[in-house]
N, C-alpha and C. Protein backbone atom coordinates (compact mmCIF):
# COMPACT_ATOMS: atom_id res chain seq x y z
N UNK A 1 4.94 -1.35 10.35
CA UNK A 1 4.35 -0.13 10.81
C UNK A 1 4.47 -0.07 12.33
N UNK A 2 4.47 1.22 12.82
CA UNK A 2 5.35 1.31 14.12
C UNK A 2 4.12 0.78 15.18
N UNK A 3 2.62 1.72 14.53
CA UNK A 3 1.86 1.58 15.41
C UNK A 3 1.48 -0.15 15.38
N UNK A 4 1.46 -1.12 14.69
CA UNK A 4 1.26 -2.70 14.42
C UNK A 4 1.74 -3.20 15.51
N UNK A 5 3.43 -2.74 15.82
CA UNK A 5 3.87 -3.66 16.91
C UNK A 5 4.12 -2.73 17.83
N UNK A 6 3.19 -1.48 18.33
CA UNK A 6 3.03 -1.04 19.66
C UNK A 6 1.99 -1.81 20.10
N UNK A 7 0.53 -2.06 19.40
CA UNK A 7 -0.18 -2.65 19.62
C UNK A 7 -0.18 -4.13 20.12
N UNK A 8 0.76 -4.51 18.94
CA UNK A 8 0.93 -5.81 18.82
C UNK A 8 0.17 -6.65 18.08
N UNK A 9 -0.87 -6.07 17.19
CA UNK A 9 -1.53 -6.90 16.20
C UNK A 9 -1.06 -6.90 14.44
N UNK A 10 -1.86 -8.07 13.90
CA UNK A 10 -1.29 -8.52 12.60
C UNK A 10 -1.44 -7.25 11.56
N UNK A 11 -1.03 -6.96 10.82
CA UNK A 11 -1.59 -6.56 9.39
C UNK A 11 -1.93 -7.34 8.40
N UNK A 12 -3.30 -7.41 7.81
CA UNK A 12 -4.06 -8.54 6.98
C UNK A 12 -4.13 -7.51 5.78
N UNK A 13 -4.24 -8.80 4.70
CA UNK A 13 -4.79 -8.36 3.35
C UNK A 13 -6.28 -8.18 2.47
N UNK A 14 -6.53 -7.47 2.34
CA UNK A 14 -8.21 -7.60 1.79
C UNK A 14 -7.43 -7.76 0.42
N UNK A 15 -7.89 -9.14 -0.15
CA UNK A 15 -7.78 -9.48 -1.69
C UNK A 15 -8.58 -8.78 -2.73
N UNK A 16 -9.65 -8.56 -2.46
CA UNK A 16 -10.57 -8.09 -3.44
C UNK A 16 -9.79 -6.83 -4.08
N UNK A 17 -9.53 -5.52 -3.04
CA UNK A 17 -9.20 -4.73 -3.41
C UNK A 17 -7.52 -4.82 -3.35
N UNK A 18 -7.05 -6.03 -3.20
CA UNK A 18 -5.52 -6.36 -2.97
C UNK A 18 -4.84 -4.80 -2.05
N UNK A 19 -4.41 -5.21 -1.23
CA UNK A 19 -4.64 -3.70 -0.25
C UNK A 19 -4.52 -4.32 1.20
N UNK A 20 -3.21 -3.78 2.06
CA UNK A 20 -3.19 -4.35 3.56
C UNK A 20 -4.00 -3.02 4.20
N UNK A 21 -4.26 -3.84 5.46
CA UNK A 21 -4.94 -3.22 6.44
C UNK A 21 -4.74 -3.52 7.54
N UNK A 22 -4.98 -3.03 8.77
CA UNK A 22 -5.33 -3.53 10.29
C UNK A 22 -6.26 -2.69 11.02
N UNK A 23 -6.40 -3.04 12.03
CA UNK A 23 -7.36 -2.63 13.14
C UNK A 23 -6.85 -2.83 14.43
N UNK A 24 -7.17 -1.65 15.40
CA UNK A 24 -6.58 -1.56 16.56
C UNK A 24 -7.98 -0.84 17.57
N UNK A 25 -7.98 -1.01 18.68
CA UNK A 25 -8.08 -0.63 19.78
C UNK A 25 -7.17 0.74 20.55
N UNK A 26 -7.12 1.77 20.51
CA UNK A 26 -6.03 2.62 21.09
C UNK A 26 -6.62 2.77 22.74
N UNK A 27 -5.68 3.29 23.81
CA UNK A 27 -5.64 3.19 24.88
C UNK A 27 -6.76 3.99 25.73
N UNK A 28 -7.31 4.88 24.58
CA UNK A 28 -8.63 5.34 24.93
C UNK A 28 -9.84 4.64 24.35
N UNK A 29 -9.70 3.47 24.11
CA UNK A 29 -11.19 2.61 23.69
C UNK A 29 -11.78 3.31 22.23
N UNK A 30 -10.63 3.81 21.17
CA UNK A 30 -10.99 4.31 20.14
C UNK A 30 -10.67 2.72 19.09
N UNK A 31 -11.62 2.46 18.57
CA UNK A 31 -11.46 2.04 17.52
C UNK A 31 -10.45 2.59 16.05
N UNK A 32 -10.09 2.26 15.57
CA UNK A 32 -9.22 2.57 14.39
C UNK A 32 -9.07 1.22 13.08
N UNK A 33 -9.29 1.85 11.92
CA UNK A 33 -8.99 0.83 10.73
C UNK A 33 -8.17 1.91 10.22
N UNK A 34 -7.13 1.08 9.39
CA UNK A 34 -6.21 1.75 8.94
C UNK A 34 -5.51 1.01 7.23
N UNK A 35 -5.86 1.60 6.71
CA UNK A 35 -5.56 1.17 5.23
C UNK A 35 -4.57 1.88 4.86
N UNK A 36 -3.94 0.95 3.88
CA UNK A 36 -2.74 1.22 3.49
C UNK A 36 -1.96 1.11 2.33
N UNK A 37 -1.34 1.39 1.12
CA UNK A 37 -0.24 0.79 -0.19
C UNK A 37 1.11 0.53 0.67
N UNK A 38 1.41 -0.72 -0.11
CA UNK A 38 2.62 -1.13 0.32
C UNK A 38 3.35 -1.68 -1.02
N UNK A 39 4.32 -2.48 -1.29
CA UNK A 39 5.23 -2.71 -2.72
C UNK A 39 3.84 -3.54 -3.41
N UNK A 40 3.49 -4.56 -2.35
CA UNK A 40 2.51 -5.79 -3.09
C UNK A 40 1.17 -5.03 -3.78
N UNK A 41 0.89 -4.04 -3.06
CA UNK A 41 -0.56 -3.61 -3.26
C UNK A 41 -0.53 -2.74 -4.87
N UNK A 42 0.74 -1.99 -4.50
CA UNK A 42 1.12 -1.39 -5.72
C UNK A 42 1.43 -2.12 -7.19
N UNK A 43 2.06 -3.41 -7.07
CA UNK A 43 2.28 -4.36 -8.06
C UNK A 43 0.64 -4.71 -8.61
N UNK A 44 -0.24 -4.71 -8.26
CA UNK A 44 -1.43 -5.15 -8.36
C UNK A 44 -2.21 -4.25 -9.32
N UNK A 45 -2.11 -2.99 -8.07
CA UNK A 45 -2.96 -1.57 -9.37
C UNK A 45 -1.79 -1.28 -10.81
N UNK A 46 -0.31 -1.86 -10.58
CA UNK A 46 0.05 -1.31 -11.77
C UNK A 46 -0.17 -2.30 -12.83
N UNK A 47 -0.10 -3.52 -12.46
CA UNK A 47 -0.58 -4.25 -13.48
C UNK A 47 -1.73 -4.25 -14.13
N UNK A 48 -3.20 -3.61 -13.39
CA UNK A 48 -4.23 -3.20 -13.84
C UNK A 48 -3.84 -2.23 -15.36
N UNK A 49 -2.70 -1.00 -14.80
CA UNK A 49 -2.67 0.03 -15.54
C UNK A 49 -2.19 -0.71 -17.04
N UNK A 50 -1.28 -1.88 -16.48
CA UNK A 50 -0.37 -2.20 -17.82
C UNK A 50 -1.81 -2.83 -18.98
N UNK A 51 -2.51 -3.87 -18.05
CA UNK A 51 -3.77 -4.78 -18.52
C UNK A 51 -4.75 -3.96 -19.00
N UNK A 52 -4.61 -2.75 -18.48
CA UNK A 52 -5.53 -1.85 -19.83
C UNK A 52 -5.14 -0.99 -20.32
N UNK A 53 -3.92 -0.80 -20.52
CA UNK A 53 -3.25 0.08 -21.06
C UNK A 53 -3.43 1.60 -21.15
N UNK A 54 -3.55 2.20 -19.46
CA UNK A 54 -3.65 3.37 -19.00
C UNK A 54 -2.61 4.12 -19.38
N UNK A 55 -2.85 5.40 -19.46
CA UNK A 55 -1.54 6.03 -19.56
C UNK A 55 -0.94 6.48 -18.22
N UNK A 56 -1.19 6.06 -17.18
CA UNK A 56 -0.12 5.84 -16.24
C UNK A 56 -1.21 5.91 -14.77
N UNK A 57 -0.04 6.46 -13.40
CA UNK A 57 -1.16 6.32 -11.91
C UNK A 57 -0.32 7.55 -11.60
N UNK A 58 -0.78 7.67 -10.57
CA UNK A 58 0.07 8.87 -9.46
C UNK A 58 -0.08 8.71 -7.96
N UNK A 59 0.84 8.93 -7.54
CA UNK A 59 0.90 8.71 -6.22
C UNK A 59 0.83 10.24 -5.32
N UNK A 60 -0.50 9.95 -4.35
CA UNK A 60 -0.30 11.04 -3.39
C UNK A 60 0.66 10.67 -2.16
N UNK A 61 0.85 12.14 -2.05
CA UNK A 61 1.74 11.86 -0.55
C UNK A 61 2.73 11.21 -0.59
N UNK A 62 4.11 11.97 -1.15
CA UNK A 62 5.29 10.98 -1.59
C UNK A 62 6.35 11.30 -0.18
N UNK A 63 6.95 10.12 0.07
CA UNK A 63 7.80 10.69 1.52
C UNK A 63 7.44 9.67 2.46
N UNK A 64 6.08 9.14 2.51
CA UNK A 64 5.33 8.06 3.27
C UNK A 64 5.14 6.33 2.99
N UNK A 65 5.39 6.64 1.59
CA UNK A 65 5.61 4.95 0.93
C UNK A 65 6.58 4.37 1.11
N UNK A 66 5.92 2.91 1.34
CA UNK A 66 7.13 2.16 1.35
C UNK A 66 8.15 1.81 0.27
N UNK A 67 9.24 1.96 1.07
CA UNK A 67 10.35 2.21 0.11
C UNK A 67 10.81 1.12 -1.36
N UNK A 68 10.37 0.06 -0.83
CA UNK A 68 10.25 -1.36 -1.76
C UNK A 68 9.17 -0.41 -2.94
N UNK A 69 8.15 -0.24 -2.95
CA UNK A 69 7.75 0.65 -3.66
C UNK A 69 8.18 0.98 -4.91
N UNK A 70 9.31 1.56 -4.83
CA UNK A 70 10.06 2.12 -6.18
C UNK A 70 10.71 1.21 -6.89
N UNK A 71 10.97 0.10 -6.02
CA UNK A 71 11.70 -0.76 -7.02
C UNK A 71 10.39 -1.63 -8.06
N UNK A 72 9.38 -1.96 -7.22
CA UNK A 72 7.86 -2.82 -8.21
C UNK A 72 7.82 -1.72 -9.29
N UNK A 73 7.75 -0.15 -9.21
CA UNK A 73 7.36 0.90 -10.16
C UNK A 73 8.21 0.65 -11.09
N UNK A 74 9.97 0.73 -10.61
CA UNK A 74 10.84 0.30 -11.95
C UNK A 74 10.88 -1.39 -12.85
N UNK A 75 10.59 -2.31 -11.87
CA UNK A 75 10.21 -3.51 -12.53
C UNK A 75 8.92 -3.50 -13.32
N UNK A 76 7.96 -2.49 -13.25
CA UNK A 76 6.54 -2.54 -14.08
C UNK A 76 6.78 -1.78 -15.33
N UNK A 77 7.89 -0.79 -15.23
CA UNK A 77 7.63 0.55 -16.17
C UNK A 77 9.00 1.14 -15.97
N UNK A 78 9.17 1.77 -17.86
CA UNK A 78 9.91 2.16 -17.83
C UNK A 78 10.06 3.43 -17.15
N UNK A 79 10.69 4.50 -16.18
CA UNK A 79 10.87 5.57 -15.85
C UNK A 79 10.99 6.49 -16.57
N UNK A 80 10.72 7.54 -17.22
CA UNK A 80 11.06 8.48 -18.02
C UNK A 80 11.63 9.68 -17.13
N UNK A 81 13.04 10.34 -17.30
CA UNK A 81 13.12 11.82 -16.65
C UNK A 81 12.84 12.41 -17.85
């Protein structure tokens, strides 16, 4: 993420909700947390879906995910057009 290494700080994982995050400082003394899906986070909720046998998830805001992304969706599930 672009803003990570303007800053220059880590992106960490909260396990519980398996889910990266960080926190920054911006140049006006604003605090910021910033949560995020990435391929790993997504592997996690879809296996939920598979482990209870949901009939599926949806993703908002398509255009913004990371691109690894699509490949965990096709390794979890079959695609249907």
């Amino acid at each position: 993420m672009e803003v990570t290494r303007w800053y220059g700080i880590p992106i960490n994982w909260e396990t519980r909700a398996q889910v990266p995050y960080f926190r920054y400082i911006d140049e006006n003394s604003s605090r910021h947390e910033v949560w995020f899906e990435n391929a790993s986070s997504w592997a996690g909720k879809l296996d939920l879906v598979a482990k209870y046998n949901l009939k599926g998830a949806s993703i908002w805001r398509l255009g913004m995910e990371d691109p690894d992304s699509w490949r965990v969706i096709g390794d979890k599930f079959t695609i249907e057009k």
